[in-house]
PDB file of N, CA and C in Angstrom:
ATOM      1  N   UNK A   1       0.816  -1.189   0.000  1.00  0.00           N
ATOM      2  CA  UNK A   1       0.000   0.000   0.000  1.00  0.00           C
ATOM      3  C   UNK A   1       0.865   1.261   0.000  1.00  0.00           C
ATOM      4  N   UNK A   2       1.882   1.072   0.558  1.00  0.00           N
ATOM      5  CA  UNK A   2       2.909   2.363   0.746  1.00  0.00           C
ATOM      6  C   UNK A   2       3.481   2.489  -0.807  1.00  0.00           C
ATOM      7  N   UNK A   3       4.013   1.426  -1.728  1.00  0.00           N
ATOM      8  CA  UNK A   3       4.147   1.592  -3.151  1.00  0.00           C
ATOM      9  C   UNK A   3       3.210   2.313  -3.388  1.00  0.00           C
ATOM     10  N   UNK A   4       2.024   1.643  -3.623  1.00  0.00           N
ATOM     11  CA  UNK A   4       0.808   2.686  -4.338  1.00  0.00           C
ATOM     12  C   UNK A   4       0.141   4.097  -4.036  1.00  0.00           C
ATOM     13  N   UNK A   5       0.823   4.250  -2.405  1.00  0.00           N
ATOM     14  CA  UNK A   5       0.447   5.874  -2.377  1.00  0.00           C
ATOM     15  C   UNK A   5       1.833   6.587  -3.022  1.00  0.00           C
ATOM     16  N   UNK A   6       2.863   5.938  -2.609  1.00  0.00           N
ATOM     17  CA  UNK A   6       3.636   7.071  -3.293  1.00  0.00           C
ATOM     18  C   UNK A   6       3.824   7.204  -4.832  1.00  0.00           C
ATOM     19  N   UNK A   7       3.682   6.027  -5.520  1.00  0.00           N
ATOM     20  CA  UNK A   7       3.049   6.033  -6.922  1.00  0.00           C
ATOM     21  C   UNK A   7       1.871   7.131  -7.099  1.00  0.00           C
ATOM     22  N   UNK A   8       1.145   7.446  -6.517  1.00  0.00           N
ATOM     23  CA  UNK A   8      -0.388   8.316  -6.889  1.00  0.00           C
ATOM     24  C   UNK A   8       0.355   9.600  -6.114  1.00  0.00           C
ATOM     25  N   UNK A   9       1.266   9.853  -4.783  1.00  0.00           N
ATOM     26  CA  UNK A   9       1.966  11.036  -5.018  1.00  0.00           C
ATOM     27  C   UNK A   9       2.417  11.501  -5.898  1.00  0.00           C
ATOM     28  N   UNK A  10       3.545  11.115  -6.478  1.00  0.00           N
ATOM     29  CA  UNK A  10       4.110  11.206  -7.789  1.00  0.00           C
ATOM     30  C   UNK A  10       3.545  11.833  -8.804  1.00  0.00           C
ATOM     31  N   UNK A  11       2.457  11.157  -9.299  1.00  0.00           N
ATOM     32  CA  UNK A  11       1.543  11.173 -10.103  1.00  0.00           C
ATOM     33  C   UNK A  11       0.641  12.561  -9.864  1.00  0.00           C
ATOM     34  N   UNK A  12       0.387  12.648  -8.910  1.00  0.00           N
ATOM     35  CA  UNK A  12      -0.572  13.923  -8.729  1.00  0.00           C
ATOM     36  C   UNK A  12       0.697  15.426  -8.603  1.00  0.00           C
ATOM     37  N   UNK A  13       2.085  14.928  -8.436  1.00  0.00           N
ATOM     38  CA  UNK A  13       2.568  15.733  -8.193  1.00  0.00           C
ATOM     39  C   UNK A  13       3.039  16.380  -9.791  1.00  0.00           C
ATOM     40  N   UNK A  14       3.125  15.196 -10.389  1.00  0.00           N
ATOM     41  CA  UNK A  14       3.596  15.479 -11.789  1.00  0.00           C
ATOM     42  C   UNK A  14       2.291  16.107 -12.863  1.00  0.00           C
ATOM     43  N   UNK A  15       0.688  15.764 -12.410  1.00  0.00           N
ATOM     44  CA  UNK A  15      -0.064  16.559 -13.280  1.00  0.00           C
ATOM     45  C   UNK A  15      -0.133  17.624 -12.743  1.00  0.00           C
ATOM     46  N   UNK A  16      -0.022  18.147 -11.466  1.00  0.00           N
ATOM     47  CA  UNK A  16      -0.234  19.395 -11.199  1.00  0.00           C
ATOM     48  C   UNK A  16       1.011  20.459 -11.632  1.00  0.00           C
ATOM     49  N   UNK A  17       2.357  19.798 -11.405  1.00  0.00           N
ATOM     50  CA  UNK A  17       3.710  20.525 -11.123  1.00  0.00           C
ATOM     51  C   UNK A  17       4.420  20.740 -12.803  1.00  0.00           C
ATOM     52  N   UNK A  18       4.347  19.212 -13.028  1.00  0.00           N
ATOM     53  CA  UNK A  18       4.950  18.914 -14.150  1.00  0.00           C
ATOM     54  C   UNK A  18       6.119  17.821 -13.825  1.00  0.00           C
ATOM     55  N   UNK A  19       6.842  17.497 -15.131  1.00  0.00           N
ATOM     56  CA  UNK A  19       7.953  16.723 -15.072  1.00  0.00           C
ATOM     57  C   UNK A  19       9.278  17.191 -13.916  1.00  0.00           C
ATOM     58  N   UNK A  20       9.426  19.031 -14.305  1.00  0.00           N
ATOM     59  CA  UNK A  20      10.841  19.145 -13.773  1.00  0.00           C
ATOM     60  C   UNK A  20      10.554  18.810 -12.246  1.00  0.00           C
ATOM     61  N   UNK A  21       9.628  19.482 -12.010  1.00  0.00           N
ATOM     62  CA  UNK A  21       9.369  19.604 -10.301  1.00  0.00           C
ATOM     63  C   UNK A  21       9.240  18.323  -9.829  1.00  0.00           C
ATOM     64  N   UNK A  22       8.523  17.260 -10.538  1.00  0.00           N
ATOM     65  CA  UNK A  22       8.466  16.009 -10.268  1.00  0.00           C
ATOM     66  C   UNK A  22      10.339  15.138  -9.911  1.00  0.00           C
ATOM     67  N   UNK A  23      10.845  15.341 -10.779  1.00  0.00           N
ATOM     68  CA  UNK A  23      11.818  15.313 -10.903  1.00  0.00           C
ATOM     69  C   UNK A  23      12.832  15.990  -9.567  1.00  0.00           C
ATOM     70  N   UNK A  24      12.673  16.932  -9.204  1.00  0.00           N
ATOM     71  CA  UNK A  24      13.382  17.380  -8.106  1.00  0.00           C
ATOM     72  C   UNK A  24      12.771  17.096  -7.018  1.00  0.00           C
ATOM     73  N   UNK A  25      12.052  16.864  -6.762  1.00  0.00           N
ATOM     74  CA  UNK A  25      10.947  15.834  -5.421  1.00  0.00           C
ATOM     75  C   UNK A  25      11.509  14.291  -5.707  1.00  0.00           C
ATOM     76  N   UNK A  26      11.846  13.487  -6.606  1.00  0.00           N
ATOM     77  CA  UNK A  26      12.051  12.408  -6.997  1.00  0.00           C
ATOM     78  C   UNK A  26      13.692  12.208  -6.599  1.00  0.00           C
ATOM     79  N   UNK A  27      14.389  13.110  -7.496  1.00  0.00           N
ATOM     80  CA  UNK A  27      15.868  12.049  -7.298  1.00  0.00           C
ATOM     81  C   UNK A  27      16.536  12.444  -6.222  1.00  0.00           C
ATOM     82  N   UNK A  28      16.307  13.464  -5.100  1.00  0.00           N
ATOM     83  CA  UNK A  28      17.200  13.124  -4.261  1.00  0.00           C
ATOM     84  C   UNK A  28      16.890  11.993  -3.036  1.00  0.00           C
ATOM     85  N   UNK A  29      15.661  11.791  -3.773  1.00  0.00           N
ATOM     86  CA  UNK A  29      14.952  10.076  -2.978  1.00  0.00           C
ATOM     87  C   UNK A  29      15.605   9.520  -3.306  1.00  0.00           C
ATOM     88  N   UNK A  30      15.806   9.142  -4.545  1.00  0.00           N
ATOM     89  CA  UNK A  30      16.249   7.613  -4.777  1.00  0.00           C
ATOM     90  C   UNK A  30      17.828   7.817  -5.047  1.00  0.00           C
ATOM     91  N   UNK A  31      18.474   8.848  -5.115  1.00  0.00           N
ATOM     92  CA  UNK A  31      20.167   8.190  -5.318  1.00  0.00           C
ATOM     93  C   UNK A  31      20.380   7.598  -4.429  1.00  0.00           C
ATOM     94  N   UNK A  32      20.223   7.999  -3.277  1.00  0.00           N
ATOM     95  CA  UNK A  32      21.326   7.245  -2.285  1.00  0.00           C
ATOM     96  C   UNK A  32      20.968   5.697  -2.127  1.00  0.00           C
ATOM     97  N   UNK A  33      19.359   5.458  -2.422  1.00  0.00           N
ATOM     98  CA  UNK A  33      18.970   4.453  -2.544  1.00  0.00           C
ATOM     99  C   UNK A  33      19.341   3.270  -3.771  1.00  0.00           C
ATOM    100  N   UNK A  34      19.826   4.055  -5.072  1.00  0.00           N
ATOM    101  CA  UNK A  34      19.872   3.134  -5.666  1.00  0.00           C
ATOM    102  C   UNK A  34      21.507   3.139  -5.795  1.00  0.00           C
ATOM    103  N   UNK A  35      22.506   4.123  -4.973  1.00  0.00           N
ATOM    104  CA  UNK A  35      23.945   3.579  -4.918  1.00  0.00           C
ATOM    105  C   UNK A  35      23.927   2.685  -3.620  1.00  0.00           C
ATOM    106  N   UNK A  36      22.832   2.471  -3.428  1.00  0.00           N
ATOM    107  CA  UNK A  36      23.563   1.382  -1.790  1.00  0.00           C
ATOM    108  C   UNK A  36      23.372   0.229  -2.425  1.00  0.00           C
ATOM    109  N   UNK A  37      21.510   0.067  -3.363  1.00  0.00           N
ATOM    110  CA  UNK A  37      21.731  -1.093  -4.166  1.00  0.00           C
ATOM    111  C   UNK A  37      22.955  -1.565  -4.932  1.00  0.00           C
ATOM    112  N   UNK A  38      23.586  -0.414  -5.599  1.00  0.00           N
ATOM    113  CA  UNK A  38      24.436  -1.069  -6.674  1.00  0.00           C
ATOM    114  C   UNK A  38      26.106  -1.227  -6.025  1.00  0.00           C
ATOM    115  N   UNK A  39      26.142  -0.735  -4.709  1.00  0.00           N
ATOM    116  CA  UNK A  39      27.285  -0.431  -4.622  1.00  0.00           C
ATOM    117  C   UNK A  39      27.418  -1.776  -3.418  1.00  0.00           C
ATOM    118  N   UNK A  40      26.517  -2.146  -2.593  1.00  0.00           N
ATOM    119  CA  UNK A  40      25.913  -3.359  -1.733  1.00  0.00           C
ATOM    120  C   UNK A  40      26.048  -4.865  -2.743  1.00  0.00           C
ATOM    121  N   UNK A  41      25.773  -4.356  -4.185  1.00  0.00           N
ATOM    122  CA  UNK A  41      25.036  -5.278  -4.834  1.00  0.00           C
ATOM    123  C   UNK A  41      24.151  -6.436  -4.256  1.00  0.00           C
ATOM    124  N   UNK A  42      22.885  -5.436  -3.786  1.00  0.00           N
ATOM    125  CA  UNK A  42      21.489  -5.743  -3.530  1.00  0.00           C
ATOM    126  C   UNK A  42      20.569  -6.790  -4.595  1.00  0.00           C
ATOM    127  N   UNK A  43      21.053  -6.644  -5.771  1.00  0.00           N
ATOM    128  CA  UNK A  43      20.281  -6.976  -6.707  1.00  0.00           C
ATOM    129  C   UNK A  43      20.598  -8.003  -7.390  1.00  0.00           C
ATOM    130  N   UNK A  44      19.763  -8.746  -8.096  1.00  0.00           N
ATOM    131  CA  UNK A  44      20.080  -9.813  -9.216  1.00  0.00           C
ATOM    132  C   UNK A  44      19.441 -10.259  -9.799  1.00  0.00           C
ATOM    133  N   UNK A  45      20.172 -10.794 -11.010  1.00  0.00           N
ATOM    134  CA  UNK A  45      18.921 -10.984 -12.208  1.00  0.00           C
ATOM    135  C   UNK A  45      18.081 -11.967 -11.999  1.00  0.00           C
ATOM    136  N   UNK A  46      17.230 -12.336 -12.986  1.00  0.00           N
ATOM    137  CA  UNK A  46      16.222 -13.148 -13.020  1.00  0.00           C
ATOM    138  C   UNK A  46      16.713 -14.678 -12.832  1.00  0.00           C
ATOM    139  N   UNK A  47      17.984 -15.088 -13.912  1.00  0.00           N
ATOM    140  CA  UNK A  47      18.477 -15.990 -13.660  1.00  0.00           C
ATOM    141  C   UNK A  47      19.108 -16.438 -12.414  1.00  0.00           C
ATOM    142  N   UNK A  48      20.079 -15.258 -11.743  1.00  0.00           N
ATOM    143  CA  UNK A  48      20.443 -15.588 -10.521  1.00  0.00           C
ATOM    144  C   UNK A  48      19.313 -16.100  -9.397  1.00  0.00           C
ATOM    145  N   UNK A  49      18.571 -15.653  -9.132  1.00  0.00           N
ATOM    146  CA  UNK A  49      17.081 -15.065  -8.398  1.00  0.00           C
ATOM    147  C   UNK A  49      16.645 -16.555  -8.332  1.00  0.00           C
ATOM    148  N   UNK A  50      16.663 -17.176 -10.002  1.00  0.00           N
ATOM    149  CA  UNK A  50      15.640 -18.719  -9.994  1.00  0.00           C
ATOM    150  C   UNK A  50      16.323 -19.714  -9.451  1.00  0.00           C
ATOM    151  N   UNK A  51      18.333 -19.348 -10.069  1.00  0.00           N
ATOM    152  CA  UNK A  51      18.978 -20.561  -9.468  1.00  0.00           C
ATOM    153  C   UNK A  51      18.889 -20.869  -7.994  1.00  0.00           C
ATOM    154  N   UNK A  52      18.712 -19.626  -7.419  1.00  0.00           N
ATOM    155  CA  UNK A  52      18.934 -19.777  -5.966  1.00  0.00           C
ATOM    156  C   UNK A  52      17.874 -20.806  -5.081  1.00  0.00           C
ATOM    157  N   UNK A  53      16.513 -19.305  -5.285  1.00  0.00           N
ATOM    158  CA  UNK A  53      15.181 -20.657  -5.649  1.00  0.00           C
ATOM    159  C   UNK A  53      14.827 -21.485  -5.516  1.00  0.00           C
ATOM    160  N   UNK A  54      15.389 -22.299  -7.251  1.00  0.00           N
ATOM    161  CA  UNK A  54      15.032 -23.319  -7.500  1.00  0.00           C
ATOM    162  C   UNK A  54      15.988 -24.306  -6.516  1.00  0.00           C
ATOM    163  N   UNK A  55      17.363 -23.853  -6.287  1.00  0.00           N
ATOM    164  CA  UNK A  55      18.227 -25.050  -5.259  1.00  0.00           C
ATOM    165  C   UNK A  55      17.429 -24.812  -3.977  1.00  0.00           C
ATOM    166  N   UNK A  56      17.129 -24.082  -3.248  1.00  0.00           N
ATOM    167  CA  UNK A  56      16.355 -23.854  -2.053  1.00  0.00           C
ATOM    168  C   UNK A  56      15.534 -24.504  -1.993  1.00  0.00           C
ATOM    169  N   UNK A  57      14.324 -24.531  -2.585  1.00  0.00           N
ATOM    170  CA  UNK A  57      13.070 -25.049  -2.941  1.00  0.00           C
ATOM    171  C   UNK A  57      13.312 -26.218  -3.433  1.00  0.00           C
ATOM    172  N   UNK A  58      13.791 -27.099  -4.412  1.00  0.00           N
ATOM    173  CA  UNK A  58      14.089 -28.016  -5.074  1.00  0.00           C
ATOM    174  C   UNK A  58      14.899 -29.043  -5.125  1.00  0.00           C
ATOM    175  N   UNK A  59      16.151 -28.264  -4.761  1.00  0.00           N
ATOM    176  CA  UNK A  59      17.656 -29.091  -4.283  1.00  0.00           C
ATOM    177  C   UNK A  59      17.879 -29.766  -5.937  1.00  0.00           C
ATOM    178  N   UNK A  60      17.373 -28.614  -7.005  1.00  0.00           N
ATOM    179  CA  UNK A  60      17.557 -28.740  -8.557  1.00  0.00           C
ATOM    180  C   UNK A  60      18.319 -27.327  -8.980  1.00  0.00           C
ATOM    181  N   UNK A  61      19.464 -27.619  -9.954  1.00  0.00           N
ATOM    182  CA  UNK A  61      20.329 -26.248 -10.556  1.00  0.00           C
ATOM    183  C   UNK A  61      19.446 -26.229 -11.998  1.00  0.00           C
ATOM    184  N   UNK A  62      19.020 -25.169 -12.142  1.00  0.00           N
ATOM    185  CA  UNK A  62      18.499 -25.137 -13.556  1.00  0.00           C
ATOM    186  C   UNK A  62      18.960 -25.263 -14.505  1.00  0.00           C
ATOM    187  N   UNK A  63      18.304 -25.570 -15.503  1.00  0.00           N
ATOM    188  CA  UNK A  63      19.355 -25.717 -16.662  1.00  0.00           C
ATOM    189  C   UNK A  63      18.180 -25.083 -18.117  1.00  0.00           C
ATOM    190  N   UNK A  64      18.947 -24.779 -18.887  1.00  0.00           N
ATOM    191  CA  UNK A  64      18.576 -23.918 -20.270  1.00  0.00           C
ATOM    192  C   UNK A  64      18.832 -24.321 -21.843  1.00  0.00           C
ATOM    193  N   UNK A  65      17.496 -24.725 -22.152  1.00  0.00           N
ATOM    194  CA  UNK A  65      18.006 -25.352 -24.223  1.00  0.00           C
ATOM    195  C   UNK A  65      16.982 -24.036 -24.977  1.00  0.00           C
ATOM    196  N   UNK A  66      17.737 -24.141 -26.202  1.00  0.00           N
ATOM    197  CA  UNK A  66      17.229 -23.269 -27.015  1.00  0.00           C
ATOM    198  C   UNK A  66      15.952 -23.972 -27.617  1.00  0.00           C
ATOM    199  N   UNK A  67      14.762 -24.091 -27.353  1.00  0.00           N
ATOM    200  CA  UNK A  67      13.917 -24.236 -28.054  1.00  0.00           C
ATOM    201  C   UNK A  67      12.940 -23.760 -29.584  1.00  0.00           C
ATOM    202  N   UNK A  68      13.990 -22.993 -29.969  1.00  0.00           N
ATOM    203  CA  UNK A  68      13.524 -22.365 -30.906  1.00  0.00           C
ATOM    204  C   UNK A  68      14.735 -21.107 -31.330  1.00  0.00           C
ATOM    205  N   UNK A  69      14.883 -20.961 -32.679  1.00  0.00           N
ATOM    206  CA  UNK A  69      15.145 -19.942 -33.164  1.00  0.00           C
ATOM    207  C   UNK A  69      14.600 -19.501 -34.488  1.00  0.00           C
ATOM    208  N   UNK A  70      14.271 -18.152 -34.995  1.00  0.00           N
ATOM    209  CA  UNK A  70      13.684 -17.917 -36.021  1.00  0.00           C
ATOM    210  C   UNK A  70      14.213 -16.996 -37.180  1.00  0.00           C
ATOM    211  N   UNK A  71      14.796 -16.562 -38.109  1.00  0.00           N
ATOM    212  CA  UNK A  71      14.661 -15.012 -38.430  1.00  0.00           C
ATOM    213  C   UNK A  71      16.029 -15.379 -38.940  1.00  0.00           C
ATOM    214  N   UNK A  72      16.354 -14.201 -39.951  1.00  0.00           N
ATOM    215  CA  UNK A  72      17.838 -13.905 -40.645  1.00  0.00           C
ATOM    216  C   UNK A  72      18.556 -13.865 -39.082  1.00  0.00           C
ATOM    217  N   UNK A  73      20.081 -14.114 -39.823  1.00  0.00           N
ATOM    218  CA  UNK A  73      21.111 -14.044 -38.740  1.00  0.00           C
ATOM    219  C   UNK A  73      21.535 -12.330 -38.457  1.00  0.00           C
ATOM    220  N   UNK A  74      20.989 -11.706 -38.694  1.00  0.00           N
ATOM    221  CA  UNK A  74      20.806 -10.472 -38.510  1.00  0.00           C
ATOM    222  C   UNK A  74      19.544  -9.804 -37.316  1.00  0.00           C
ATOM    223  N   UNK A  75      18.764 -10.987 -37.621  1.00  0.00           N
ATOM    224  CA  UNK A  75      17.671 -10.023 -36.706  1.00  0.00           C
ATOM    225  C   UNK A  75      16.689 -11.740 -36.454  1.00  0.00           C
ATOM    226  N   UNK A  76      17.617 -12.445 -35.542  1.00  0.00           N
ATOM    227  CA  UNK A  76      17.092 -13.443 -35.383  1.00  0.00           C
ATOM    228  C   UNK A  76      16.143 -13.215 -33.504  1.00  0.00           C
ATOM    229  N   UNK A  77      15.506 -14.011 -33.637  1.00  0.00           N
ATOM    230  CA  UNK A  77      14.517 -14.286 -32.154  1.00  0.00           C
ATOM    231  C   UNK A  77      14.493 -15.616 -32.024  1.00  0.00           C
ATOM    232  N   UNK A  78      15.073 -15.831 -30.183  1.00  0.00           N
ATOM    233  CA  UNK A  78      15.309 -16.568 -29.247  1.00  0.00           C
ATOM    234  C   UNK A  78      14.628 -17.398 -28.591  1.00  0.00           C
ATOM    235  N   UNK A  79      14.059 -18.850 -28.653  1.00  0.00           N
ATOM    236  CA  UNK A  79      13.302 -19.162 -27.436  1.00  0.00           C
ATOM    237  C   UNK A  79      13.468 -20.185 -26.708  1.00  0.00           C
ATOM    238  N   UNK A  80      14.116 -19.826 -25.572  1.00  0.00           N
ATOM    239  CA  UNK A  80      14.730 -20.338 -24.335  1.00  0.00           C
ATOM    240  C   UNK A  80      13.873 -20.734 -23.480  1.00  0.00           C
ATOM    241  N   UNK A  81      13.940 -22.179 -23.197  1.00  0.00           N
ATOM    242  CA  UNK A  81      13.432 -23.057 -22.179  1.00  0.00           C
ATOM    243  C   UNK A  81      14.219 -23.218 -20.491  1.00  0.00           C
ATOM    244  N   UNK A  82      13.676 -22.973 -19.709  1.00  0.00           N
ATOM    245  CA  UNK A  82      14.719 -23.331 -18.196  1.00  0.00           C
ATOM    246  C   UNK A  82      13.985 -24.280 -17.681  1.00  0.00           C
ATOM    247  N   UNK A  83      14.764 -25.499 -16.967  1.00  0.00           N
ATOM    248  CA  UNK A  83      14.246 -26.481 -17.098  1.00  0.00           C
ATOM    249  C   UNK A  83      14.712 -27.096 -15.329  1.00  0.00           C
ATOM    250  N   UNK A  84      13.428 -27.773 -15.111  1.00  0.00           N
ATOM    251  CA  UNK A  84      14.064 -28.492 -13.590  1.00  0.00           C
ATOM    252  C   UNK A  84      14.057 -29.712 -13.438  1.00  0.00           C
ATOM    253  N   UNK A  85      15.016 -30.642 -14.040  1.00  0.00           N
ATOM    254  CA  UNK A  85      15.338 -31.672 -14.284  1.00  0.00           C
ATOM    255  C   UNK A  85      14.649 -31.408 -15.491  1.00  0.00           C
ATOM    256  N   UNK A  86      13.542 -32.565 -15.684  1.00  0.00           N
ATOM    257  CA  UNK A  86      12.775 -32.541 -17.366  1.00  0.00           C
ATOM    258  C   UNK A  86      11.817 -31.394 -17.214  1.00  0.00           C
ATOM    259  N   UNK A  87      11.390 -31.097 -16.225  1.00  0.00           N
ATOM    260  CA  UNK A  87      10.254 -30.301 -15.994  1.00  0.00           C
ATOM    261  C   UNK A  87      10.494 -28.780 -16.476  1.00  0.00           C
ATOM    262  N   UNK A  88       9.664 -28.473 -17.834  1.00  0.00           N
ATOM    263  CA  UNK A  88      10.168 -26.971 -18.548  1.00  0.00           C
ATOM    264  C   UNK A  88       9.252 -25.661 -17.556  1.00  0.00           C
ATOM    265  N   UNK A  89      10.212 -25.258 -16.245  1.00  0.00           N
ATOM    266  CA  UNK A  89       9.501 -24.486 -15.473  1.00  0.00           C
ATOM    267  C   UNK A  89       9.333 -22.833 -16.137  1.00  0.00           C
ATOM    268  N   UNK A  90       9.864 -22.512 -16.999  1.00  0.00           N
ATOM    269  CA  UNK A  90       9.522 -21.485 -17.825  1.00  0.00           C
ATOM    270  C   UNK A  90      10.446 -20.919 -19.646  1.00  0.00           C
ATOM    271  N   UNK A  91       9.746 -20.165 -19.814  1.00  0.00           N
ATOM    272  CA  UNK A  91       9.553 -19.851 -21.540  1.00  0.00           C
ATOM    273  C   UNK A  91       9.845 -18.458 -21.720  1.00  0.00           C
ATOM    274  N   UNK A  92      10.989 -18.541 -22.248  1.00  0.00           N
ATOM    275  CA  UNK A  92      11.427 -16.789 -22.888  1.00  0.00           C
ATOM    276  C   UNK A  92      11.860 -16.615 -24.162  1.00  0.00           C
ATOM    277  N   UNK A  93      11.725 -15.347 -24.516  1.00  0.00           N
ATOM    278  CA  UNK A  93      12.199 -15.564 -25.949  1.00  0.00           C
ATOM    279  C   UNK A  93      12.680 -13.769 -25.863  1.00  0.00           C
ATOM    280  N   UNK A  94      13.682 -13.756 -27.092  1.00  0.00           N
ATOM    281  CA  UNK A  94      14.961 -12.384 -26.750  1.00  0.00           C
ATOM    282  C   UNK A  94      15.412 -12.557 -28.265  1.00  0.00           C
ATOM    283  N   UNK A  95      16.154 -11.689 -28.166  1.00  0.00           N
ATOM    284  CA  UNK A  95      16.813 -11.070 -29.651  1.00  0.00           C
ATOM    285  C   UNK A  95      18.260 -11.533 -29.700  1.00  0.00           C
ATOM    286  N   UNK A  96      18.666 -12.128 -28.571  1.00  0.00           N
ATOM    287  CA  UNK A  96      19.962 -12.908 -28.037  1.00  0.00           C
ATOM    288  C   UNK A  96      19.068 -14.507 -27.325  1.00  0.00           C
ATOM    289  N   UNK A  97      20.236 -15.067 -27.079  1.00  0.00           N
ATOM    290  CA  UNK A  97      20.307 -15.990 -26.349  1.00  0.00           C
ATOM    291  C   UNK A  97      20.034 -15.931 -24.810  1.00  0.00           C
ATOM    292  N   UNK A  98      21.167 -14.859 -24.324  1.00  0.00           N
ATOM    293  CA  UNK A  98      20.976 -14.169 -22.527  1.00  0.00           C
ATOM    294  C   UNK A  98      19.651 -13.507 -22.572  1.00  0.00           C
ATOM    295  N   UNK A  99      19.401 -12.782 -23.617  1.00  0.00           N
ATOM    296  CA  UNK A  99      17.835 -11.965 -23.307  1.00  0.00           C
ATOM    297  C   UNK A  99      17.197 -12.959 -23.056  1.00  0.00           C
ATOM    298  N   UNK A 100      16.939 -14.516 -23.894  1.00  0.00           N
ATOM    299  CA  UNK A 100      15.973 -14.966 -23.701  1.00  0.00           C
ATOM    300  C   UNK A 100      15.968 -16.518 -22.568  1.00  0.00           C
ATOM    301  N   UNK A 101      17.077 -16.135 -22.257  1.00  0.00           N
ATOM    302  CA  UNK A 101      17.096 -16.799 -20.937  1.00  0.00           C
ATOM    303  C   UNK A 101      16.569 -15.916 -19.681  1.00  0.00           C
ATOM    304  N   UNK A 102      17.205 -14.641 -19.665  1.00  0.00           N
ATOM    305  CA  UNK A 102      16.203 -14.064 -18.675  1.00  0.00           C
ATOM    306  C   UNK A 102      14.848 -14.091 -18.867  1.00  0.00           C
ATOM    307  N   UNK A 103      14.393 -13.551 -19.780  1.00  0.00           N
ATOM    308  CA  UNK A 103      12.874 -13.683 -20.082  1.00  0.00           C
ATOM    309  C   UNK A 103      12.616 -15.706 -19.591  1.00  0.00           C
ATOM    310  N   UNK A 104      13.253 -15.921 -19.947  1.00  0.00           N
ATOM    311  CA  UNK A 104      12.887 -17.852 -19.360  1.00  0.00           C
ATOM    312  C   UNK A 104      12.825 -17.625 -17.545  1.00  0.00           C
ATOM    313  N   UNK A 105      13.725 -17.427 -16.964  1.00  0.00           N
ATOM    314  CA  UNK A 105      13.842 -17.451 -15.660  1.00  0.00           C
ATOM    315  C   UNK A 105      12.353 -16.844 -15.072  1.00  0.00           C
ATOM    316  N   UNK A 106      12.758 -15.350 -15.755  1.00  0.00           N
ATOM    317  CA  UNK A 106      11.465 -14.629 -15.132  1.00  0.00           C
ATOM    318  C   UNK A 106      10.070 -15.255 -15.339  1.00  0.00           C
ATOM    319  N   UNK A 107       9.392 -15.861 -16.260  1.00  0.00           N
ATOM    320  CA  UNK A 107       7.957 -16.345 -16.377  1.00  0.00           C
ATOM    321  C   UNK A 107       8.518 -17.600 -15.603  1.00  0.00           C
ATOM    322  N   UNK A 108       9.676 -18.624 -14.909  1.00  0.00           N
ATOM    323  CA  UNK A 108       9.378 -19.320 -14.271  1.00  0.00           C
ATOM    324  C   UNK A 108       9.129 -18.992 -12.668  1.00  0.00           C
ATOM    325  N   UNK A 109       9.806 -17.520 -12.535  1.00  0.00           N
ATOM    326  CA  UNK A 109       9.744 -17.198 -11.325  1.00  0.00           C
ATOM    327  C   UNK A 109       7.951 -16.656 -10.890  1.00  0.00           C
ATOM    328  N   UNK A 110       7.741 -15.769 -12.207  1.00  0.00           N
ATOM    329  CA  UNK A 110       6.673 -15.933 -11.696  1.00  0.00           C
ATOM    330  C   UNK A 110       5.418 -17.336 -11.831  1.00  0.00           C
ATOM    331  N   UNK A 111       5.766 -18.156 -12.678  1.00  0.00           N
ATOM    332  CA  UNK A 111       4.506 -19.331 -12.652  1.00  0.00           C
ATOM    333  C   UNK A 111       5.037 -19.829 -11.185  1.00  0.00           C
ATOM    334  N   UNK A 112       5.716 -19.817 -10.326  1.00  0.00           N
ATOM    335  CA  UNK A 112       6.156 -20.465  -9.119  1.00  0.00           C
ATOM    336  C   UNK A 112       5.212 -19.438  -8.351  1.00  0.00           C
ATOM    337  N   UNK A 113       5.417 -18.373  -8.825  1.00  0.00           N
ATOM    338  CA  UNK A 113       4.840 -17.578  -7.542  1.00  0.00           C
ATOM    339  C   UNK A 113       6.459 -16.860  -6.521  1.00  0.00           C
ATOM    340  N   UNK A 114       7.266 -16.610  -7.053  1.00  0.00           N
ATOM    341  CA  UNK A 114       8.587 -16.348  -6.578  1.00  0.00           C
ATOM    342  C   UNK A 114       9.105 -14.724  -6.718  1.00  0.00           C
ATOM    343  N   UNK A 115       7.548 -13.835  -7.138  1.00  0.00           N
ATOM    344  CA  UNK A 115       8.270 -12.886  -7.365  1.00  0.00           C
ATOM    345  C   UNK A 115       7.976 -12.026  -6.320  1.00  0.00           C
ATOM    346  N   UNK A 116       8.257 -10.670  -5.956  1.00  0.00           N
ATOM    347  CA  UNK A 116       8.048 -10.019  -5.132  1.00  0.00           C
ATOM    348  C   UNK A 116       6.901  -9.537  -5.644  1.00  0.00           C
TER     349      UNK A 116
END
């Protein structure tokens, strides 16, 4: 609930004020917040996020096949399976290989129910 009021702050602050003012109410919130993330390294990707997860939950390391590729070698699209043992726990597809492994992780994190 605290996301969504300060989302609709924001928001009311930016139709009334505008962008800049929005903007100067906004970032001296979040730097310090997002150098503790990056500088802590708080964060991690989708893939990291599932391996962990899935060994927690599972006592399984994921694993990833290309199920698909389509398109000139110029402007080809990706579709990456992550897998727990045989079980295909999610489906991504990317303009790379890594894109579409994240996109895989993430729809397995969320069909688990694993996301925040």
């Amino acid at each position: 609930m605290l996301a969504s009021a300060f989302e609709a702050l924001l928001a009311a602050l930016y139709l009334d004020q505008g962008i800049e003012i929005t903007k100067q109410f906004l970032l001296p919130r979040l730097e310090p917040l997002a150098h503790n993330i990056i500088s802590k390294r708080l964060f991690k990707d989708n893939k990291s996020r599932f391996q962990e997860l899935a060994q927690a939950h599972d006592g399984i390391t994921p694993s990833y096949r290309i199920a698909n590729q389509e398109g000139p070698s110029h402007n080809r699209e990706f579709t990456v399976e992550v897998l727990l043992g045989k079980l295909v726990a999610g489906r991504g597809h990317g303009r790379n290989k890594q894109t579409a492994e994240q996109d895989a992780a993430h729809a397995a994190l969320v069909s688990r129910g694993w996301t925040e």
